[in-house]
Protein backbone atom coordinates (compact mmCIF):
# COMPACT_ATOMS: atom_id res chain seq x y z
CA UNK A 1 43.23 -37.41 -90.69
CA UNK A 2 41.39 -39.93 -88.89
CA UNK A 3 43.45 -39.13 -85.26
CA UNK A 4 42.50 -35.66 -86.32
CA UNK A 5 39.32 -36.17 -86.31
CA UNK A 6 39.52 -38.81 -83.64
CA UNK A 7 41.30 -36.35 -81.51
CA UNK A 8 39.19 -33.44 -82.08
CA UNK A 9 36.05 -35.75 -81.17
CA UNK A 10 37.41 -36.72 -77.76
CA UNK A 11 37.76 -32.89 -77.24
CA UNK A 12 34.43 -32.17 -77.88
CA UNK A 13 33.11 -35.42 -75.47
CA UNK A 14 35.45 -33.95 -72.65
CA UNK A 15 34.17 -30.22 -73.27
CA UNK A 16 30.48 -31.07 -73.01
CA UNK A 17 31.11 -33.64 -69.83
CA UNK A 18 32.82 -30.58 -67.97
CA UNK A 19 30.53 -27.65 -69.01
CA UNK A 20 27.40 -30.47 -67.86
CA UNK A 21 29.68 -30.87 -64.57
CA UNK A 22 30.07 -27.28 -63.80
CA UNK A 23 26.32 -26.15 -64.87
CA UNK A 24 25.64 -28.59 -62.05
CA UNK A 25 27.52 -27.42 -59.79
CA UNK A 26 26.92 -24.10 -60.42
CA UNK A 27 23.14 -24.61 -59.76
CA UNK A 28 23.91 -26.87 -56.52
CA UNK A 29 26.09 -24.14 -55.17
CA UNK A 30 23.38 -21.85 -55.57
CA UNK A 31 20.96 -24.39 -54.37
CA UNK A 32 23.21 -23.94 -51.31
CA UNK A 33 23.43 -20.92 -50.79
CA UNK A 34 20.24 -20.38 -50.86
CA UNK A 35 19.21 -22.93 -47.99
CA UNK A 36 22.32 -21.47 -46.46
CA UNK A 37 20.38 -17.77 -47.04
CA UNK A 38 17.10 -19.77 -45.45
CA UNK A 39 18.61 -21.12 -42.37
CA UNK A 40 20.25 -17.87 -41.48
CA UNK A 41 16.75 -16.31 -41.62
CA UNK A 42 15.27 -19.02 -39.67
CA UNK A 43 18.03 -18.40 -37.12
CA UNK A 44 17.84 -15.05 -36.68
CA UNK A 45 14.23 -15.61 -36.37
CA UNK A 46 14.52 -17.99 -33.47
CA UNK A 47 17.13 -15.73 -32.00
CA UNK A 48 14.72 -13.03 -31.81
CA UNK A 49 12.33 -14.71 -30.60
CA UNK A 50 14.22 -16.00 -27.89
CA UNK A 51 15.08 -12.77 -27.02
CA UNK A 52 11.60 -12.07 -27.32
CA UNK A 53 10.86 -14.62 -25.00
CA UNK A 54 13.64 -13.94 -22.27
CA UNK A 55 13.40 -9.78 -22.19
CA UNK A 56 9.24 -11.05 -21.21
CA UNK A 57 10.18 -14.04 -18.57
CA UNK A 58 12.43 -11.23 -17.64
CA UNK A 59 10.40 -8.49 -17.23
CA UNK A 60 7.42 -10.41 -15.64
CA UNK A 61 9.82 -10.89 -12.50
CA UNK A 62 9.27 -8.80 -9.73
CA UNK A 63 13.12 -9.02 -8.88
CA UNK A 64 15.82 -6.52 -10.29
CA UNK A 65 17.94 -8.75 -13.15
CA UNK A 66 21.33 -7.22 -14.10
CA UNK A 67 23.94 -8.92 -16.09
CA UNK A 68 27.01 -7.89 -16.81
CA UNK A 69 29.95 -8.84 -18.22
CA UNK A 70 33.68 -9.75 -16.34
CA UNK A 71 35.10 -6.33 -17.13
CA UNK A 72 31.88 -4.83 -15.56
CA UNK A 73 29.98 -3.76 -18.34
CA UNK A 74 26.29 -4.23 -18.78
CA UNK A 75 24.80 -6.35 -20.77
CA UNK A 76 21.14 -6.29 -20.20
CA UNK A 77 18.48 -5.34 -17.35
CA UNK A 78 15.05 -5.96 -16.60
CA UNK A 79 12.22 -3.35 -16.29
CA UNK A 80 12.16 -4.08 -12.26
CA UNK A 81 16.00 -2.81 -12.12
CA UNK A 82 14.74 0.03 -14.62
CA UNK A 83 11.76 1.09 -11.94
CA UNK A 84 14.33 0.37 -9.03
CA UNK A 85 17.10 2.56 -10.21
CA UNK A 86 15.34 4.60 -12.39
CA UNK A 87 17.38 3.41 -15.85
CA UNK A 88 16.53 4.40 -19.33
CA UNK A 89 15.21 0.95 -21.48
CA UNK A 90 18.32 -0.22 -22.25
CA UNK A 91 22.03 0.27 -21.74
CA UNK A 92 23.98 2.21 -23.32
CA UNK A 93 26.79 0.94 -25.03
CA UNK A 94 29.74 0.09 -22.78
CA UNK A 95 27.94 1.39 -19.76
CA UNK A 96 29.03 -0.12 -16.79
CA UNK A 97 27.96 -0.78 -13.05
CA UNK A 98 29.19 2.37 -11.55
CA UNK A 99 28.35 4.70 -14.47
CA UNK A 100 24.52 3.09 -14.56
CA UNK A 101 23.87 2.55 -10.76
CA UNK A 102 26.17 4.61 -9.05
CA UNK A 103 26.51 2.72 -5.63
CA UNK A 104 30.21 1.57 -4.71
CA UNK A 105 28.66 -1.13 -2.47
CA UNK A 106 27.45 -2.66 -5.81
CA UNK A 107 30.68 -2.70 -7.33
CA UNK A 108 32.23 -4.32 -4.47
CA UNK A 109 29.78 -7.16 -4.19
CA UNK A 110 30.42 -7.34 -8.16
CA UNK A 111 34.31 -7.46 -7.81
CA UNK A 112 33.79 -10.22 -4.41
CA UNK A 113 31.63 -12.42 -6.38
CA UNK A 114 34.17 -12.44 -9.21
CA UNK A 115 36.81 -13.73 -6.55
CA UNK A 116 34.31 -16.21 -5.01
CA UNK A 117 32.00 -16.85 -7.18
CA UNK A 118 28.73 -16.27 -5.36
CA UNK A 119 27.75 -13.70 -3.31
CA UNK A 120 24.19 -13.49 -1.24
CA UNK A 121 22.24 -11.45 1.50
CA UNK A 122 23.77 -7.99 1.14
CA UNK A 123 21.58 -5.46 1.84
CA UNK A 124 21.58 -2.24 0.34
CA UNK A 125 20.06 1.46 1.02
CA UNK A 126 20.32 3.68 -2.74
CA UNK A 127 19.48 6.51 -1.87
CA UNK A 128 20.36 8.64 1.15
CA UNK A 129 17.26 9.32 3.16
CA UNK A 130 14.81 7.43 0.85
CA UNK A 131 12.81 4.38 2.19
CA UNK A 132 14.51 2.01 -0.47
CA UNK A 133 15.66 -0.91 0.82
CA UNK A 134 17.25 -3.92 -0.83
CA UNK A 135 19.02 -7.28 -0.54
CA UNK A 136 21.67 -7.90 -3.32
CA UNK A 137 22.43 -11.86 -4.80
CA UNK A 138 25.15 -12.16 -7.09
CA UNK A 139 26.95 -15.00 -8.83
CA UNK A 140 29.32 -16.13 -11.67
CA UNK A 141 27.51 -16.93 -14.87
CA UNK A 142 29.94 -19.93 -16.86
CA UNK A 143 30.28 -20.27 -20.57
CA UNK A 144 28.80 -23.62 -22.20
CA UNK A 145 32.79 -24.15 -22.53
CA UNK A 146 33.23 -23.53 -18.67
CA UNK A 147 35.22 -20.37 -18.25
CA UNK A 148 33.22 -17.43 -16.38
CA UNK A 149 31.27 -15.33 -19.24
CA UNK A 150 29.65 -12.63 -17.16
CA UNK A 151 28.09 -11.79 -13.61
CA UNK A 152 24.43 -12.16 -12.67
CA UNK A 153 22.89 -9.65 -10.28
CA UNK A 154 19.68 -10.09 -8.16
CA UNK A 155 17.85 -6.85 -6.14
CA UNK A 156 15.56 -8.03 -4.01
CA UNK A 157 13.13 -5.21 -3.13
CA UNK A 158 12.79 -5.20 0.81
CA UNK A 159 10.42 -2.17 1.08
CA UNK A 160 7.28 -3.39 1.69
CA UNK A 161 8.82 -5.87 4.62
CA UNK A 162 10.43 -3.10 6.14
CA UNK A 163 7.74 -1.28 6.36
CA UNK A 164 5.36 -4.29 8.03
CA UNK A 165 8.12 -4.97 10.42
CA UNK A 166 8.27 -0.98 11.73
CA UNK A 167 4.73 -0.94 11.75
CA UNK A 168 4.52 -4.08 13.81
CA UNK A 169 7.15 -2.69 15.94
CA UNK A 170 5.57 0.56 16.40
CA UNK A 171 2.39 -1.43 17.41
CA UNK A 172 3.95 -3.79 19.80
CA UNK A 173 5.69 -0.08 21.41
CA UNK A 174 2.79 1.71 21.22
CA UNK A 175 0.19 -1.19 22.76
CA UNK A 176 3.04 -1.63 25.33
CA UNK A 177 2.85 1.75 26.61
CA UNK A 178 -1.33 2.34 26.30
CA UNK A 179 -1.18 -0.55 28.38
CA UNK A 180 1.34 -0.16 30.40
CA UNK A 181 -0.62 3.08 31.90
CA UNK A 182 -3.34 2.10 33.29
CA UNK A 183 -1.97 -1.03 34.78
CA UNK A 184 0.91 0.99 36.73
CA UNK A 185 -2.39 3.20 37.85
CA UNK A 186 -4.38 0.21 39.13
CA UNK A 187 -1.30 -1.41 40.50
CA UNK A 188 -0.39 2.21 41.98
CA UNK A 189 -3.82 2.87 44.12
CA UNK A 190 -4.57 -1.15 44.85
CA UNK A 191 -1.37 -1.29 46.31
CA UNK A 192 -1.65 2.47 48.56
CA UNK A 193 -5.29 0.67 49.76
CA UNK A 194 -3.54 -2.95 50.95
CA UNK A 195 -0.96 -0.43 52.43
CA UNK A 196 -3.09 1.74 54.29
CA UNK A 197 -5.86 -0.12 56.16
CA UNK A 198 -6.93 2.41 58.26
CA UNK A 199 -7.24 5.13 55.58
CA UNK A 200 -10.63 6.73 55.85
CA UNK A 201 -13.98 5.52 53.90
CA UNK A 202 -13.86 8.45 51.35
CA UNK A 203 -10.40 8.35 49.99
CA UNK A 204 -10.64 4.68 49.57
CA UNK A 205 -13.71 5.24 47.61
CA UNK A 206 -11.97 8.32 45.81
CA UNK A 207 -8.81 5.39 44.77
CA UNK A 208 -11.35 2.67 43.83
CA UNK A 209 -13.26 5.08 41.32
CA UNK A 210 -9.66 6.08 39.90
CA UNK A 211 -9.34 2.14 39.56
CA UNK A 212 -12.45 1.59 38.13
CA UNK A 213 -12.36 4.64 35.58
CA UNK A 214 -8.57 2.59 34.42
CA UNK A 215 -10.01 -0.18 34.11
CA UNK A 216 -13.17 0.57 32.11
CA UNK A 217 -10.02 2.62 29.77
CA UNK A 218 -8.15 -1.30 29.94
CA UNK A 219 -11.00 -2.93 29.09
CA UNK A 220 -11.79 -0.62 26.13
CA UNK A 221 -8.33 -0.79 25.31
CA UNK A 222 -8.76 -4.21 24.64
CA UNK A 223 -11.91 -4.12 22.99
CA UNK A 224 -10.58 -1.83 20.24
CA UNK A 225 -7.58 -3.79 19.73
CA UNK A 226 -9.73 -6.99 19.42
CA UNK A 227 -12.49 -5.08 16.85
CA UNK A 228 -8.80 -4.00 15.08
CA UNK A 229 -7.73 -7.01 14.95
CA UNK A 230 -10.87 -8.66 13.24
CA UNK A 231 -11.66 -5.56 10.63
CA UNK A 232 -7.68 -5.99 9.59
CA UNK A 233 -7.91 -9.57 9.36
CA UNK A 234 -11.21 -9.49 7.72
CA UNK A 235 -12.72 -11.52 9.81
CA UNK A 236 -15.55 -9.14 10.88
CA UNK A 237 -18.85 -10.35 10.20
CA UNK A 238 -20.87 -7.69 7.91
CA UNK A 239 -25.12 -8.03 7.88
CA UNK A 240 -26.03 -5.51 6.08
CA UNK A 241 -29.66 -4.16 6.19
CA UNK A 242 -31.67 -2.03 4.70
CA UNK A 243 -31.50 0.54 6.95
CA UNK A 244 -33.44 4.42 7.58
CA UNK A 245 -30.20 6.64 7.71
CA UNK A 246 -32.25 9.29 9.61
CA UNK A 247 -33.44 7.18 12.10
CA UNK A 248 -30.83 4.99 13.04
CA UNK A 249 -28.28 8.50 13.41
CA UNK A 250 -30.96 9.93 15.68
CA UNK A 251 -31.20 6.64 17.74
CA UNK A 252 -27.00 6.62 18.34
CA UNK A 253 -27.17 11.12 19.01
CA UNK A 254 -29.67 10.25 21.29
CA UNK A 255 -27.41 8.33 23.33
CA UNK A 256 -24.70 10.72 23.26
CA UNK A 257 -26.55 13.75 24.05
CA UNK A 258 -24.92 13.47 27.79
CA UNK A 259 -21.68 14.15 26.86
CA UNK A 260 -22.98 17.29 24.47
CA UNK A 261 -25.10 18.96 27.49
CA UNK A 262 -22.24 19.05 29.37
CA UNK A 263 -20.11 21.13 26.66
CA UNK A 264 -23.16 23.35 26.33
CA UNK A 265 -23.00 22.02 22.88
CA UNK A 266 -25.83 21.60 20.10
CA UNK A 267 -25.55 18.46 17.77
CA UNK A 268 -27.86 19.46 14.54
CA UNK A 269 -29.11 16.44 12.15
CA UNK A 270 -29.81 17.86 8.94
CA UNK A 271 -30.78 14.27 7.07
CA UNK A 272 -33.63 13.57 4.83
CA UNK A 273 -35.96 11.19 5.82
CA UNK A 274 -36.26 9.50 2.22
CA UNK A 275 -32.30 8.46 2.78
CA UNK A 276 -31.89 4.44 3.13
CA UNK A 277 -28.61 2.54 2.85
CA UNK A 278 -27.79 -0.87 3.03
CA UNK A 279 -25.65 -1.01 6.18
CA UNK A 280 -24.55 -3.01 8.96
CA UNK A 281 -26.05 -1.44 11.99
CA UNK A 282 -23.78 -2.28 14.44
CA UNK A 283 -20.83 -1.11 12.12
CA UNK A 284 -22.25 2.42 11.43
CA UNK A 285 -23.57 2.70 14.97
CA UNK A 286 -19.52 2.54 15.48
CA UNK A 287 -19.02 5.31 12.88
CA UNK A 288 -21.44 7.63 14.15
CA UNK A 289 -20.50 6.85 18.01
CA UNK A 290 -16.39 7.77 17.05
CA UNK A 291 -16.88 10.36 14.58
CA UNK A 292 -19.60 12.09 17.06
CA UNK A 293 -18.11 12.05 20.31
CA UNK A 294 -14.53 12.87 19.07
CA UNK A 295 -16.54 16.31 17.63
CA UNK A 296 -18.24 16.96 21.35
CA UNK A 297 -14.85 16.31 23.01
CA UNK A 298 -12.62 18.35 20.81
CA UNK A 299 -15.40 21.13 19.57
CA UNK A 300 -15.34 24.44 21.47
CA UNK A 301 -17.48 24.83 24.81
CA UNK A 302 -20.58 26.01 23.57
CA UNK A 303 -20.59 25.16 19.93
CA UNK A 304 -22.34 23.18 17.41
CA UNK A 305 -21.80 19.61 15.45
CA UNK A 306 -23.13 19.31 12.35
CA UNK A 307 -24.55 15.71 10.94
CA UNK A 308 -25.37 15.75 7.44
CA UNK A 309 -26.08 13.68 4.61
CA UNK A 310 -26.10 13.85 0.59
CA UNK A 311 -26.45 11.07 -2.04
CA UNK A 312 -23.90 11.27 -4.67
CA UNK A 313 -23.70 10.35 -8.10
CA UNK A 314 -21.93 6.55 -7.48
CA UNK A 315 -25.03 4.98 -5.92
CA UNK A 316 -23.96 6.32 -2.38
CA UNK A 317 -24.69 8.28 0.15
CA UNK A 318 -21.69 10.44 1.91
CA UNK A 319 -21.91 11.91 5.77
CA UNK A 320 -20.39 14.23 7.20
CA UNK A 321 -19.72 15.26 10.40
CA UNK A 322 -18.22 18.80 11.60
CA UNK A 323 -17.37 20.31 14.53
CA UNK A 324 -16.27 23.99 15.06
CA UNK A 325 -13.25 23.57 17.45
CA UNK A 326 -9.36 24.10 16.66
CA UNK A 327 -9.01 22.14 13.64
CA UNK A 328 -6.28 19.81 12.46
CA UNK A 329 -2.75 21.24 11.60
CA UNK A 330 -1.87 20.32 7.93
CA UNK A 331 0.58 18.15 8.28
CA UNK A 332 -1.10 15.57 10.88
CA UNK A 333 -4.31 15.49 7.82
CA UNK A 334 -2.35 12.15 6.36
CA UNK A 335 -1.65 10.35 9.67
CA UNK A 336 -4.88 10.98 11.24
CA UNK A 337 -6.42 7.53 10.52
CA UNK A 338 -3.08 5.70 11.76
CA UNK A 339 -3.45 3.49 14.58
CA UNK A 340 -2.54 5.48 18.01
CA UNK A 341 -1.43 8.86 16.25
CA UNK A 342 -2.85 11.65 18.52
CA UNK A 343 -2.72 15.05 17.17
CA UNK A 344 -2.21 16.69 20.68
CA UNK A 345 -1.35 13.58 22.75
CA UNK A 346 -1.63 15.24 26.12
CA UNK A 347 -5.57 16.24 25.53
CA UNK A 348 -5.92 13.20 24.23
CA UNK A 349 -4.66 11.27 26.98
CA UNK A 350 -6.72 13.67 29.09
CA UNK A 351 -10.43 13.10 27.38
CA UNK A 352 -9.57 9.26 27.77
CA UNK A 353 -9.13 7.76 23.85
CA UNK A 354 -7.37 4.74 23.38
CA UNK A 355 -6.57 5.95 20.14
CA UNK A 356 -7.72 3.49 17.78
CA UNK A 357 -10.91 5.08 16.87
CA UNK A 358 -10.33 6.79 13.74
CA UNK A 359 -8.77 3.88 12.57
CA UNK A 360 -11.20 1.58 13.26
CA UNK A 361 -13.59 4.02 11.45
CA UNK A 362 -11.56 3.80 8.77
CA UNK A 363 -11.58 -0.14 8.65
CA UNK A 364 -15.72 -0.27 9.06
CA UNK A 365 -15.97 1.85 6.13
CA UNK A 366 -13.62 -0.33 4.12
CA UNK A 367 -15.83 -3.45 5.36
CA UNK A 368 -18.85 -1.28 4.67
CA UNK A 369 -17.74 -0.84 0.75
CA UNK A 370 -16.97 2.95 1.39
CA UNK A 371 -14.24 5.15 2.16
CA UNK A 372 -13.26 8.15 5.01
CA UNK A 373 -11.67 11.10 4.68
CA UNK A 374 -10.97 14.35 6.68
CA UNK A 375 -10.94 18.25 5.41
CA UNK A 376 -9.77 20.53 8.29
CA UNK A 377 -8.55 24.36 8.25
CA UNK A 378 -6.53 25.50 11.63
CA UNK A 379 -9.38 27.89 13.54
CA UNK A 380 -12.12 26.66 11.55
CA UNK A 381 -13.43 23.20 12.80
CA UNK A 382 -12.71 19.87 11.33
CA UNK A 383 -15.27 17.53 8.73
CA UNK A 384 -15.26 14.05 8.77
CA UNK A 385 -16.69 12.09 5.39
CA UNK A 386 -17.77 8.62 4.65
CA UNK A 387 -19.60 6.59 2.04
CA UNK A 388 -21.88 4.23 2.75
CA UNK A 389 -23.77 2.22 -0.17
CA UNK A 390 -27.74 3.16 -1.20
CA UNK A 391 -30.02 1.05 -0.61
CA UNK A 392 -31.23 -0.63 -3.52
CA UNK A 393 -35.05 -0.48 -2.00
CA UNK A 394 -34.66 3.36 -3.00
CA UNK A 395 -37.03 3.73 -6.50
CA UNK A 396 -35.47 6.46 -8.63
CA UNK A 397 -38.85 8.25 -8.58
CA UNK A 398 -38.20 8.86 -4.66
CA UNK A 399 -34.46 10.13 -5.06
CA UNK A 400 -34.17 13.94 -4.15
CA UNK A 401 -31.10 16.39 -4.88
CA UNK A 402 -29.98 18.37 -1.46
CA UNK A 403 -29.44 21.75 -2.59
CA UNK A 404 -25.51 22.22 -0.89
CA UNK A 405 -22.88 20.04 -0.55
CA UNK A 406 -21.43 19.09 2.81
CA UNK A 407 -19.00 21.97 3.16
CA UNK A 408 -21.72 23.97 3.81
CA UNK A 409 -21.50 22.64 6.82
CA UNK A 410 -18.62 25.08 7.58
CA UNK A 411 -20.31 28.27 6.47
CA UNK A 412 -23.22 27.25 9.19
CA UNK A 413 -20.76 26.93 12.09
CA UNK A 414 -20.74 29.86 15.10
């Protein structure tokens, strides 16, 4: 009875120790799991976030970032190669390079940089007649184990330096030649003088005026370019002054009144005299001086110029000058204010431009805190605006409302 009971007793000590055991480690498995639970929510967290983190470093580049992986499918891109290739926000799933960017020359940089591990400097054109242009880095992206994982692309976006480096090339061309004219002229009638001593007193005269007149159009030539140069560079010194729009119009007209006698033409200043800006004077004399005489040279023999003035509601005051000759075709309306661009080149050439002038009108009112602008209708004449800035001497008691606008200015023409 007593190794019954003995028996039985044991039993019960070993049941007790093992259901003690396995409550605890029932509770420490589920004390496990759920710091198991916890750390997988901490590590997605950080995982987003890193995403987070890398889609913005990403995104904030100003280079196209495409990876991919070896079989050629895409992985992720930045918004730069969205806006470059015009790509929805992400890709879709198993999209690759050719489906997504359709360019061969991509895919065969991709393939050669899987063979060699890096490719750099190709250039690429996407689309056919478009002013895209791009430069193309690629390399080999390696695991942390230090097989290849995937490919990294790179589009550099060449536009902009394309653009600077045809502009500068135009300029160099087109200063070239607008120099190159009046220098062969000189050289021309210097050379028939040293060759001709005996030639008589008043076609030796007639040469040297035809030398002087080229090179008063050299010198000016070289002015312009220099004042160009300065207003580009912003190295132009503005002093702005209070200044008596009226007055200091009528001053530069005055001085151009020659050239509008002998067109038969009439120059009318419709201004009021309460109009002040802050201005530099030797800027807007500029203005006035291009905008003006381009109107008497190109206006119709026996017509009219119109100078007005209105203050608008942005604390300035806008100008506007019109003429009443041919007009400018439509599509010349957006190059006008390029440097050298001459709607009819041969009467250009002919009333003696250099062909800066309407660009360096539209630098002076840049420097000046304004803007210019051109409305034209073929027939009809041509209006030249700009802004210049009020004058801050101007009480609001003073301030008066002109009843029309500057395109009234057409309706008045003959």
């Amino acid at each position: 009875m007593e190794i019954i009971l003995t028996i039985l007793l044991t039993a019960a000590i070993v049941s007790l120790f093992w259901w003690i055991s396995n409550r605890s480690a029932k509770d420490k498995s589920a004390s496990i799991a759920e710091d198991l639970s916890t750390m997988r929510q901490q590590l997605q967290k950080t995982w987003t976030e890193m995403e987070h983190h890398r889609d913005a470093v990403f995104d904030a580049m100003a280079e196209g970032v495409l990876l991919c992986d070896l079989s050629g499918k895409i992985l992720f891109w930045n918004r730069a190669c969205r806006r470059l290739f015009n790509l929805p926000e992400n890709p879709l799933d198993g999209m690759t390079l050719l489906e997504a960017l359709r360019l061969h020359e991509v895919l065969e940089v991709f393939e050669r940089t899987l063979e060699k591990g890096r490719t750099m400097g190709v250039e690429l054109k996407p689309r056919r007649g478009a002013s895209l242009h791009l430069m193309l880095n690629a390399v080999v992206v390696d695991h942390s184990s230090g097989k290849p994982d995937s490919v990294l692309l790179i589009f550099h976006d060449l536009t902009q330096l394309r653009e600077l480096e045809n502009a500068r090339r135009d300029f160099v061309a087109n200063v070239s030649h607008e120099l190159r004219t009046p220098l062969s002229m000189i050289k021309g009638f210097v050379e028939t003088v040293m060759d001709h001593p005996e030639m008589d007193l008043e076609t030796r005269v007639n040469f040297l005026g035809k030398v002087q007149k080229h090179s008063d159009r050299l010198s000016l030539l070289i002015e312009d370019l220099l004042t160009i140069s300065k207003l580009e560079s912003g190295q132009a010194t503005v002093n702005l002054q209070d200044v008596h729009l009226r007055g200091e119009v009528a001053r530069v007209l005055s001085d151009l009144e020659r050239g509008a006698q002998a067109k038969q033409m009439r120059v009318n200043l419709d201004i009021a005299n309460d109009i002040r800006v802050k201005v530099d004077v030797d800027l807007l004399d500029q203005i006035i001086i291009n905008l003006v005489d381009n109107a008497i040279k190109y206006g119709r023999q026996g017509g009219r110029v119109e100078v007005k003035a209105n203050r608008n509601g942005n604390d300035q005051v806008c100008i506007g000058i019109a003429d009443d000759g041919p007009g400018i075709p439509p599509e010349s309306l957006d190059r006008i204010f390029e440097r050298f661009f001459r709607v009819d080149k041969a009467r250009s050439r002919s009333q003696g431009g250099t062909g800066l002038g309407l660009s360096i009108v539209k630098h002076i009112a840049q420097a000046l805190g304004g803007r210019v602008w051109v409305e034209s209708e073929l027939g009809h004449g041509t209006t030249f605006f700009f802004t210049l800035k009020r004058s801050d001497a101007l009480s609001s008691q003073t301030e008066l409302q002109l009843d029309k606008h500057l395109h009234a200015a057409s309706s008045a023409r003959e």
